[in-house]
C-alpha atoms as a PDB file:
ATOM      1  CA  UNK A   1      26.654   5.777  -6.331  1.00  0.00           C
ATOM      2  CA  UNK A   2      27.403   5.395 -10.143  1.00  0.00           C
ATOM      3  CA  UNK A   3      29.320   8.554 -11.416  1.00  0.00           C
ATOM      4  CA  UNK A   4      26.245   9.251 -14.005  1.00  0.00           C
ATOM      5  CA  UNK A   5      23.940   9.674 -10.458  1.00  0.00           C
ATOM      6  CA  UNK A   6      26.652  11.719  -8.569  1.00  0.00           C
ATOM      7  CA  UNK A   7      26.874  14.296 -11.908  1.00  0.00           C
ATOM      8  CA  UNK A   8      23.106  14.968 -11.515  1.00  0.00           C
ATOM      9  CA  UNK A   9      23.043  14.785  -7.904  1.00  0.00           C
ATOM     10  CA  UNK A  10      25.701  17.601  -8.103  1.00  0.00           C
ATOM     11  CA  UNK A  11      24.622  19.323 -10.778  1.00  0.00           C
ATOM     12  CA  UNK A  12      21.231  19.822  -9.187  1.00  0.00           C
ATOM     13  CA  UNK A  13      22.805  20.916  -5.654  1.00  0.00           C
ATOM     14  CA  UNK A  14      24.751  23.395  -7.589  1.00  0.00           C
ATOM     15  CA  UNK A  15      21.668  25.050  -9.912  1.00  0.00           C
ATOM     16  CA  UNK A  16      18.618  24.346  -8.205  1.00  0.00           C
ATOM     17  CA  UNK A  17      19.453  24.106  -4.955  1.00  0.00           C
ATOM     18  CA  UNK A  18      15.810  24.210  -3.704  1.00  0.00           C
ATOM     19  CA  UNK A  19      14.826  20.943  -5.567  1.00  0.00           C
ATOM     20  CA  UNK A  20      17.985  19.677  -4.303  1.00  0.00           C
ATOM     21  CA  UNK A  21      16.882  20.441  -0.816  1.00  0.00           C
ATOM     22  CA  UNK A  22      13.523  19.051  -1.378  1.00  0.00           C
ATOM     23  CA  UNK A  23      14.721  16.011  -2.744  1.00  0.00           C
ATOM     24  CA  UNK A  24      16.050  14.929   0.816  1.00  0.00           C
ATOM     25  CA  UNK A  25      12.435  14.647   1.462  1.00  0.00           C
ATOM     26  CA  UNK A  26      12.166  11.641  -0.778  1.00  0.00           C
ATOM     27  CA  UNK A  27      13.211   8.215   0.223  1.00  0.00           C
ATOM     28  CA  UNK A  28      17.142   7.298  -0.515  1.00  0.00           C
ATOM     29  CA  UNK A  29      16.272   4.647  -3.124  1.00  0.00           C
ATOM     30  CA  UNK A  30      14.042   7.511  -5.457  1.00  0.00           C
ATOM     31  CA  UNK A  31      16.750  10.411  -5.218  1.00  0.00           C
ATOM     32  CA  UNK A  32      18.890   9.134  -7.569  1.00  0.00           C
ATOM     33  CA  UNK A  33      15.751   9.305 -10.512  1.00  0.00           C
ATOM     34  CA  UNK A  34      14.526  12.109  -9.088  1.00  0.00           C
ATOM     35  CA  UNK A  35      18.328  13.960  -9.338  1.00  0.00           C
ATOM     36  CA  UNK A  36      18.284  12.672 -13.313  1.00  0.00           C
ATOM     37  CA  UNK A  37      14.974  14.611 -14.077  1.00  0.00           C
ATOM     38  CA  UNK A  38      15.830  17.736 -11.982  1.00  0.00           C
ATOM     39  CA  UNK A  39      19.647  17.786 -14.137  1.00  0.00           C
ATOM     40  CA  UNK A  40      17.485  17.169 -17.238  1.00  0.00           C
ATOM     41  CA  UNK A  41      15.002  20.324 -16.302  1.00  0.00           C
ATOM     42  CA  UNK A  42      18.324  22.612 -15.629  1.00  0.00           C
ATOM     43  CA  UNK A  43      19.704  21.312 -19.135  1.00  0.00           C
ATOM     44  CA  UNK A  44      16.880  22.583 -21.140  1.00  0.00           C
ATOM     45  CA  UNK A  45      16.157  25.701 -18.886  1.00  0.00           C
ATOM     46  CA  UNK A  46      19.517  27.279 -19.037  1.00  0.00           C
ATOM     47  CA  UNK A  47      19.482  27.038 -23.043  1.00  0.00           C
ATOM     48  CA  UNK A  48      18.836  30.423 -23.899  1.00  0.00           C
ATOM     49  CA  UNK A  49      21.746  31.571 -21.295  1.00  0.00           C
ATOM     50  CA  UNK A  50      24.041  29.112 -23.205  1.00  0.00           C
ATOM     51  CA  UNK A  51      23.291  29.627 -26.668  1.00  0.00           C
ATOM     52  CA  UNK A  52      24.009  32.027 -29.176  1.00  0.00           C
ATOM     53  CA  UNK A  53      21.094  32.787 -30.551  1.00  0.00           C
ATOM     54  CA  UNK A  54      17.458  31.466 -30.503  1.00  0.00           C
ATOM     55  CA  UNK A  55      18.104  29.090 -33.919  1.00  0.00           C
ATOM     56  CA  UNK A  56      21.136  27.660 -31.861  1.00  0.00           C
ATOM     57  CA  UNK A  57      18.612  27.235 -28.812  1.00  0.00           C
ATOM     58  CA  UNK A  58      16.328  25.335 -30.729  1.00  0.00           C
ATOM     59  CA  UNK A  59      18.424  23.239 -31.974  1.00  0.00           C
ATOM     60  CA  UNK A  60      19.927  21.919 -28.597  1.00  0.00           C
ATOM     61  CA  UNK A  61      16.585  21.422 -27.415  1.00  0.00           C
ATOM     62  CA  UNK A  62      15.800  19.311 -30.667  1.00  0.00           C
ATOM     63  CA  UNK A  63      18.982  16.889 -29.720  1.00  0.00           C
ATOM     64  CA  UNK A  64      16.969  16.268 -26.625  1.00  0.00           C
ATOM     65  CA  UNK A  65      13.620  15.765 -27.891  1.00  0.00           C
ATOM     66  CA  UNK A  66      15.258  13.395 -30.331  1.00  0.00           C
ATOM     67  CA  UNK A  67      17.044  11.602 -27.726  1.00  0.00           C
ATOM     68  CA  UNK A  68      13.557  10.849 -26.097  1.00  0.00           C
ATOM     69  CA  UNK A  69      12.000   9.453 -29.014  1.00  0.00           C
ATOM     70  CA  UNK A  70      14.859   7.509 -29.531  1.00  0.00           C
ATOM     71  CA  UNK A  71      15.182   5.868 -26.294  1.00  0.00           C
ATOM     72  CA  UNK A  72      11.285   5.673 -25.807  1.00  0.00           C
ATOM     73  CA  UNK A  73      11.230   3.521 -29.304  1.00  0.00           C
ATOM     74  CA  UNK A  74      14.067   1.220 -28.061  1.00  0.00           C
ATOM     75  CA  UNK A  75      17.394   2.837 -28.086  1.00  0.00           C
ATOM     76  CA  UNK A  76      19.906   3.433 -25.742  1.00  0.00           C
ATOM     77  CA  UNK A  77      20.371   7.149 -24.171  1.00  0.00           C
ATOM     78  CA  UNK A  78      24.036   8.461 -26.090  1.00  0.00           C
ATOM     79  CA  UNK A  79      27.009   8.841 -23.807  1.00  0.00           C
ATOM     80  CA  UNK A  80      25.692  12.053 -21.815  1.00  0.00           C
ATOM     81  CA  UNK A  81      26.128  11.912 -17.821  1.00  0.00           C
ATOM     82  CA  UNK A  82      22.511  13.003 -17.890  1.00  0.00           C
ATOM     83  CA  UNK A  83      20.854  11.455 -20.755  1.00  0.00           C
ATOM     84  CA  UNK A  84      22.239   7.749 -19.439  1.00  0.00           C
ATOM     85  CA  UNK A  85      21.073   8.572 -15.852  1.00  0.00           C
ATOM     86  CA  UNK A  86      17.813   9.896 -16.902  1.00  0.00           C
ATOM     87  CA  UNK A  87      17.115   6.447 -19.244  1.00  0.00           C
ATOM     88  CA  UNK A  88      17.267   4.955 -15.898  1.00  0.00           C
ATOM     89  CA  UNK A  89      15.019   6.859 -14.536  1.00  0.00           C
ATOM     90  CA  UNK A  90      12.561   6.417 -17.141  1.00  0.00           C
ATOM     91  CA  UNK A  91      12.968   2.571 -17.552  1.00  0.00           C
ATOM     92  CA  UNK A  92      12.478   1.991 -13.644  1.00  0.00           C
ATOM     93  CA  UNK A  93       9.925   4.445 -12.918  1.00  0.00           C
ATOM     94  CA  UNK A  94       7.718   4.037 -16.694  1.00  0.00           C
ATOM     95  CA  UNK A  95       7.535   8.009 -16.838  1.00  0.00           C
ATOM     96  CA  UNK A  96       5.282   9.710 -18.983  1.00  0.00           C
ATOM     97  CA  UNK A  97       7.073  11.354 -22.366  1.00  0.00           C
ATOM     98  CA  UNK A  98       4.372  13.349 -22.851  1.00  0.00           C
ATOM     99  CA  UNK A  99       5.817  15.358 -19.470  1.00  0.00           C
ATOM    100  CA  UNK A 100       9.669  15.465 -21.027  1.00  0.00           C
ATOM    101  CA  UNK A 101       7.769  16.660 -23.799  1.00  0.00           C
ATOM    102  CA  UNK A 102       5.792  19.444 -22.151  1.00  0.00           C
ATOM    103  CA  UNK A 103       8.771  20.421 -20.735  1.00  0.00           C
ATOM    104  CA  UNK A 104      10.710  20.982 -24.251  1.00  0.00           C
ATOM    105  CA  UNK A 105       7.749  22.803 -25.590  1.00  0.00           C
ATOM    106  CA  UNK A 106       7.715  25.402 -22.670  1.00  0.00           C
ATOM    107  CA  UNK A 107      11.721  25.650 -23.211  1.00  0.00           C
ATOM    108  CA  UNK A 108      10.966  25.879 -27.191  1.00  0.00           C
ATOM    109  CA  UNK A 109       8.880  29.064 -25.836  1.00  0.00           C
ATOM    110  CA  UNK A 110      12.068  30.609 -24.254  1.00  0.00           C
ATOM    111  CA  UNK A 111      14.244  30.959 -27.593  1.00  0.00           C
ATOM    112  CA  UNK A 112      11.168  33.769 -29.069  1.00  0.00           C
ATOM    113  CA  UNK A 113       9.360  34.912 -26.349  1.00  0.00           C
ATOM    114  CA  UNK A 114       8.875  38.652 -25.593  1.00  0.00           C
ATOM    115  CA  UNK A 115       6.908  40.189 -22.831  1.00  0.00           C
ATOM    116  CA  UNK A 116       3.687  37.719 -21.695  1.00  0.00           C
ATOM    117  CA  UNK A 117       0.397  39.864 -22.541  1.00  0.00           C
ATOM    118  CA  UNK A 118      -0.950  39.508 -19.397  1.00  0.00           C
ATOM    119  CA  UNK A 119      -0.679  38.019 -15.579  1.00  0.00           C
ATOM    120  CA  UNK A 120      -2.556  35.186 -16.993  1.00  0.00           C
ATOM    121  CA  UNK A 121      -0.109  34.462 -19.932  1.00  0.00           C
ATOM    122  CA  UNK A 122       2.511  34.664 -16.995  1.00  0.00           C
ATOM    123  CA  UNK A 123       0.668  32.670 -14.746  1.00  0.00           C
ATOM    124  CA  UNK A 124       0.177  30.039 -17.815  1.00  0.00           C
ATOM    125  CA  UNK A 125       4.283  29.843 -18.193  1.00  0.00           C
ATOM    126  CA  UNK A 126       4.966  29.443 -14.622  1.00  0.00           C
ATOM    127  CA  UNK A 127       2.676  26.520 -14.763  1.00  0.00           C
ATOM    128  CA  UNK A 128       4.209  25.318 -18.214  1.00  0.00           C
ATOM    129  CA  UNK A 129       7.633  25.106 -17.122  1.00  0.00           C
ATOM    130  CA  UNK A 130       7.587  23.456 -13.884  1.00  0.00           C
ATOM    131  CA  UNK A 131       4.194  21.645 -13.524  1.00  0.00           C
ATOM    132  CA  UNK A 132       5.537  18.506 -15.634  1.00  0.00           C
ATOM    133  CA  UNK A 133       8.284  18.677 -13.326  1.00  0.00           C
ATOM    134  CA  UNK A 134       5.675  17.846 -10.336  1.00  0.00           C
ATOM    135  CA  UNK A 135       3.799  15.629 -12.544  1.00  0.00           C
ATOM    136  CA  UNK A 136       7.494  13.596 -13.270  1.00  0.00           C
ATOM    137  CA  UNK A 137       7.960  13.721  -9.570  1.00  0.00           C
ATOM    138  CA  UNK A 138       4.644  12.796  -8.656  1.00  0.00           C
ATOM    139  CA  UNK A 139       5.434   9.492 -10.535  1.00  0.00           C
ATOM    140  CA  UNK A 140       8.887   8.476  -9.150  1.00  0.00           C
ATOM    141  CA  UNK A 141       7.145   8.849  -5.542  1.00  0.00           C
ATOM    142  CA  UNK A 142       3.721   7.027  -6.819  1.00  0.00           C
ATOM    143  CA  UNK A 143       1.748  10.009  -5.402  1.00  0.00           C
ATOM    144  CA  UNK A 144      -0.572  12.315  -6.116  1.00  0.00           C
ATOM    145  CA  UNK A 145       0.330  15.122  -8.082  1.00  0.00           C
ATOM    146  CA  UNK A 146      -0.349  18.431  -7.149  1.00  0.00           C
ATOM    147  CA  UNK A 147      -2.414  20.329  -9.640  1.00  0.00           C
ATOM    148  CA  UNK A 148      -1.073  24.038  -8.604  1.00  0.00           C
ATOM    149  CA  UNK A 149       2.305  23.642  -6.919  1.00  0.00           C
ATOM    150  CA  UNK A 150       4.197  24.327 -10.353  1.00  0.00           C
ATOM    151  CA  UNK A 151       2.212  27.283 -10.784  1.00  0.00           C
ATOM    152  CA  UNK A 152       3.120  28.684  -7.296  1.00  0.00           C
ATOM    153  CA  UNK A 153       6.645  27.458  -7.396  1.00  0.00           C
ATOM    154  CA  UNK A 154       7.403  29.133 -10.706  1.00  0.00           C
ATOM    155  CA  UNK A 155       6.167  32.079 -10.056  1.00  0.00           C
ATOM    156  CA  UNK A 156       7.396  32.755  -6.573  1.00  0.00           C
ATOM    157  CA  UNK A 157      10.880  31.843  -8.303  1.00  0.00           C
ATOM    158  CA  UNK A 158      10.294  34.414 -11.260  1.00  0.00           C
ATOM    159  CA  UNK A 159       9.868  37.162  -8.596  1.00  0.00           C
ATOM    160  CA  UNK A 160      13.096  36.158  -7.122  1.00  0.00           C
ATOM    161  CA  UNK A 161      15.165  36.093  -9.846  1.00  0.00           C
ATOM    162  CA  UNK A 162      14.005  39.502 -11.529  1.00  0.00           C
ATOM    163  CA  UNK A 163      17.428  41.264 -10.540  1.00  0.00           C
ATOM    164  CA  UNK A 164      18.836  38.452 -12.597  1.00  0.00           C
ATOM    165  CA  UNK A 165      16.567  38.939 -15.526  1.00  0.00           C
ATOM    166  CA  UNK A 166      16.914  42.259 -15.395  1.00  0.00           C
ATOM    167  CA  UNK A 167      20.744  42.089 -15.464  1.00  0.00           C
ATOM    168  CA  UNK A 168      20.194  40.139 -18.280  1.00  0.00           C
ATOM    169  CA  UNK A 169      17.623  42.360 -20.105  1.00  0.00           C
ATOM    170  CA  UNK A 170      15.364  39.229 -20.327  1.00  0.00           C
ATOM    171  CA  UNK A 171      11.827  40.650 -20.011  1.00  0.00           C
ATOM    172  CA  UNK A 172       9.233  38.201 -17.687  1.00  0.00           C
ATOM    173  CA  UNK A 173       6.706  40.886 -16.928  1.00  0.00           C
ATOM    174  CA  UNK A 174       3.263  41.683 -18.547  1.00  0.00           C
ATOM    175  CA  UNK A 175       2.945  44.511 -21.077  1.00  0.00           C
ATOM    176  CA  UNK A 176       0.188  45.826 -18.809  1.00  0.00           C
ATOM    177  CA  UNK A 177       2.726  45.428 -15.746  1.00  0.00           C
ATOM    178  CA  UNK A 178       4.998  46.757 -18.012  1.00  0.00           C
ATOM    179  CA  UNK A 179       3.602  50.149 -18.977  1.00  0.00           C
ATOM    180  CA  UNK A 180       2.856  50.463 -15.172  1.00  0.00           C
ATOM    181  CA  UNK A 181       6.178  50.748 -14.224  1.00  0.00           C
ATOM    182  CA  UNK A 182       6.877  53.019 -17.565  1.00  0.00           C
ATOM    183  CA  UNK A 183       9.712  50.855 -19.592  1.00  0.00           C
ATOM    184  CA  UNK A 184       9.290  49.170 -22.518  1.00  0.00           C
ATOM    185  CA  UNK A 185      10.572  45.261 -22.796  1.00  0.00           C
ATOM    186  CA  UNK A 186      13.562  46.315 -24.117  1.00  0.00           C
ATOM    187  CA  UNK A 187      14.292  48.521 -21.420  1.00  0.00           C
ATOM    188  CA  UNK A 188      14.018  45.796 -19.016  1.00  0.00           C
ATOM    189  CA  UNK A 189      17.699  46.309 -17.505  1.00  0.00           C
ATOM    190  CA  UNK A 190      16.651  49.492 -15.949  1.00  0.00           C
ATOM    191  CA  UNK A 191      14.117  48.230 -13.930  1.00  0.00           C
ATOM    192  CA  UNK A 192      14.633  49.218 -10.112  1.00  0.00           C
ATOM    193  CA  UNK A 193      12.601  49.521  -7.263  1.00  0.00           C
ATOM    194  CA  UNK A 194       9.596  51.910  -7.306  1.00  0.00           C
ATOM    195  CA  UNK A 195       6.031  51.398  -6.024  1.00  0.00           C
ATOM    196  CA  UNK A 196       5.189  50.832  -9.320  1.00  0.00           C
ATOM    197  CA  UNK A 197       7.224  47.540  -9.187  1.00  0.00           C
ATOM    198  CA  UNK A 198       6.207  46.034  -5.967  1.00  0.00           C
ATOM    199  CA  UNK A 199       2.889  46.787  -6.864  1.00  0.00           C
ATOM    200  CA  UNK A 200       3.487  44.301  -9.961  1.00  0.00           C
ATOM    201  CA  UNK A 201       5.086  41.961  -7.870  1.00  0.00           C
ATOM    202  CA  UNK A 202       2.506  41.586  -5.260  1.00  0.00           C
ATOM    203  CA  UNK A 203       0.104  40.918  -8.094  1.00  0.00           C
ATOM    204  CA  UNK A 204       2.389  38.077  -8.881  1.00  0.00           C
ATOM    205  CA  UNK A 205       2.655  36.885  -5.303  1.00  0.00           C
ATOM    206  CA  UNK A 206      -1.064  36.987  -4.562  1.00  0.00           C
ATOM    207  CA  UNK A 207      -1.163  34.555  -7.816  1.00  0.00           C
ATOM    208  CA  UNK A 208       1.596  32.227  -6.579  1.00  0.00           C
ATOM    209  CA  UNK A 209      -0.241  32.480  -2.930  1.00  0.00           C
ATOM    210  CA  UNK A 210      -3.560  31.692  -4.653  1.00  0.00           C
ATOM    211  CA  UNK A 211      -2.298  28.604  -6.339  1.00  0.00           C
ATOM    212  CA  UNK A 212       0.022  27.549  -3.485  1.00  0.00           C
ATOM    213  CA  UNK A 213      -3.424  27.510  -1.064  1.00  0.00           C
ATOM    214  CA  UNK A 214      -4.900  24.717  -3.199  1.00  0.00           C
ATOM    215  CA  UNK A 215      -2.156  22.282  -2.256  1.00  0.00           C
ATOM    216  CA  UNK A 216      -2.703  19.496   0.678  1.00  0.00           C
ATOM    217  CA  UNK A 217      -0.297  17.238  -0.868  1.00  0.00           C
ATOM    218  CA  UNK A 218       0.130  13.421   0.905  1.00  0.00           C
ATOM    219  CA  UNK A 219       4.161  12.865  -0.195  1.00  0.00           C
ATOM    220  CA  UNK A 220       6.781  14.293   2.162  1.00  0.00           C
ATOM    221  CA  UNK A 221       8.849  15.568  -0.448  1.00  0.00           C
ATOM    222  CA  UNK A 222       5.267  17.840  -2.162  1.00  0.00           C
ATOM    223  CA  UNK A 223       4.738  19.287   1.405  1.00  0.00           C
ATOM    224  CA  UNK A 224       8.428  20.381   2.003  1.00  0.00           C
ATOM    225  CA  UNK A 225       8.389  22.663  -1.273  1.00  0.00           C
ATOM    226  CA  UNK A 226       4.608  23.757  -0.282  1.00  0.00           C
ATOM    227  CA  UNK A 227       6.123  25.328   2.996  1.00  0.00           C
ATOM    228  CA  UNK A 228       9.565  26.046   1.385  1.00  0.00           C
ATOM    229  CA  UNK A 229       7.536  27.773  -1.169  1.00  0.00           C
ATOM    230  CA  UNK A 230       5.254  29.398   1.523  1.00  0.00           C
ATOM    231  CA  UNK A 231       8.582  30.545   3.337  1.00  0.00           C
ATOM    232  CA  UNK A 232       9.526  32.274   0.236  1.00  0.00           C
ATOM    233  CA  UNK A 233       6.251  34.072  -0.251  1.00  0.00           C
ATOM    234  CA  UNK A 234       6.490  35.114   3.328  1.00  0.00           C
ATOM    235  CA  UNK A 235       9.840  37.231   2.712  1.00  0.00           C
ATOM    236  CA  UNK A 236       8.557  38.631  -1.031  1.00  0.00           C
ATOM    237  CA  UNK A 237       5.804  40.031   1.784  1.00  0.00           C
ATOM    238  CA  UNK A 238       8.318  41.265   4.438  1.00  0.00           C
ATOM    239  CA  UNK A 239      10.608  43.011   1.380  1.00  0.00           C
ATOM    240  CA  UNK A 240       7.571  45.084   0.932  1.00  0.00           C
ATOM    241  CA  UNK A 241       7.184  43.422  -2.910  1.00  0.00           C
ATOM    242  CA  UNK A 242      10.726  45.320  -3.922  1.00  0.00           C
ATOM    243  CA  UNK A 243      12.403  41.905  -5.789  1.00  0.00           C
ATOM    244  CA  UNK A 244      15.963  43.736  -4.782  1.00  0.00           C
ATOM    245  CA  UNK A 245      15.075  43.857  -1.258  1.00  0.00           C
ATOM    246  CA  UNK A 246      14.958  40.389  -0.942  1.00  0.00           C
ATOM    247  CA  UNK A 247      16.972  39.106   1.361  1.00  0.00           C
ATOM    248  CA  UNK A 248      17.882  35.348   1.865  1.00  0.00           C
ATOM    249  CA  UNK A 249      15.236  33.152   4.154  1.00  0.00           C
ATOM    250  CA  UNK A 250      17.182  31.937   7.518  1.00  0.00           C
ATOM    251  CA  UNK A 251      17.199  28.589   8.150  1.00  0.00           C
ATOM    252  CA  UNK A 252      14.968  27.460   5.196  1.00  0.00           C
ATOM    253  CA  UNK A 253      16.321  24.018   5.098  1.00  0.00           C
ATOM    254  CA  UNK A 254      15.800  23.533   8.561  1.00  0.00           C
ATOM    255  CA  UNK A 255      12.006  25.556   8.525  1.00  0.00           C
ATOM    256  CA  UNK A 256      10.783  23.814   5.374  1.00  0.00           C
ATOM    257  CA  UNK A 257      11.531  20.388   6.125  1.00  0.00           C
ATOM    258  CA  UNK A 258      10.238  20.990  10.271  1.00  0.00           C
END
């Protein structure tokens, strides 16, 4: 394994641990691309955590997009562990730009965005950022892809990590959800369980459940994260919709994959 592959592959088991899991699914011979796009998806998702401010954000997100134009008119990918593994990636599997590019634009939303207006603006961003991601996947298997798995997947993992939003005063929820549980977006670090809360989360849920019960996907790797997905859902349910209940899911690796 070339050291560009092994800094994605680890990079991804380190982050997203859940797409590394699923990944395990694939055959040996597409992990290495699919590692490259899932380290590329962590870059441009944890801007606004390692940025200054949201001019600084764009800008980082910028070096990528120009990076993809770049290498999609003929250049080489600069001397970046993830940019030269995700060239390869791109060159052996022809992906489609305009999914890196989706991608960037949903990031480009991070660096401004306050509260969504509604579930369906929510629902629209879970979709936004990790759809493309399927669709990218979808390719480097030479399957199907599934239409509402990024939906479901994004925002079962919003619900998950709202202790971790809230810790970092980074509002996800509605302004209708919002004035429900009686804090305004600023006021997003003192969110804490009520019934207020779980009644906004099993909104979400039933959303994420909704879109995961489309999905009958034909690759391995699709129908691991539909019932690693499912598995999640199941313990949202079983922590009564409180996000800081949540407990972790035994045995997922093991469940999801069997």
């Amino acid at each position: 394994m070339d050291t560009d592959t092994a800094y994605c592959r680890d990079q991804v088991e380190r982050y997203d641990r859940d797409r590394y899991i699923v990944t395990l699914a694939a055959p040996e011979a597409q992990r290495p691309a699919l590692w490259a796009v899932y380290a590329f998806a962590h870059e441009i998702a944890k801007t606004r955590e390692v940025t200054r401010d949201a001019t600084a954000g764009h800008v980082r997100l910028a070096w990528w997009r120009e990076r993809l134009v770049d290498f999609y008119a003929g250049a080489p990918m600069p001397a970046h562990d993830v940019a030269r593994a995700l060239g390869h990636a791109i060159t052996n599997y022809a992906l489609d730009r305009t999914a890196f590019d989706a991608l960037l634009d949903a990031r480009s939303f991070d660096m401004d965005q306050g509260a969504p207006a509604s579930i369906d603006g929510l629902i629209a961003y879970a979709g936004a950022t990790n759809t493309p991601l399927v669709h990218l996947t979808a390719q480097i298997l030479g399957s199907a892809t599934p239409a509402h798995l990024g939906t479901a997947w994004g925002l079962t993992g919003i619900i998950r990590a709202l202790p971790w939003l809230s810790a970092q005063n980074r509002c996800v929820l509605p302004m209708p959800m919002m004035h429900d549980i009686g804090l305004m977006p600023e006021q997003f670090h003192h969110l804490k369980t009520s019934p207020a809360l779980s009644a906004c989360v099993k909104q979400i849920a039933d959303a994420a459940q909704n879109a995961l019960d489309f999905e009958r996907p034909d690759a391995r790797l699709f129908r691991v994260q539909v019932k690693m997905c499912g598995l999640y859902l199941k313990s949202i349910r079983s922590a009564g919709y409180d996000p800081f209940a949540l407990q972790p899911v035994p045995f997922l690796a093991l469940r999801a994959f069997f």
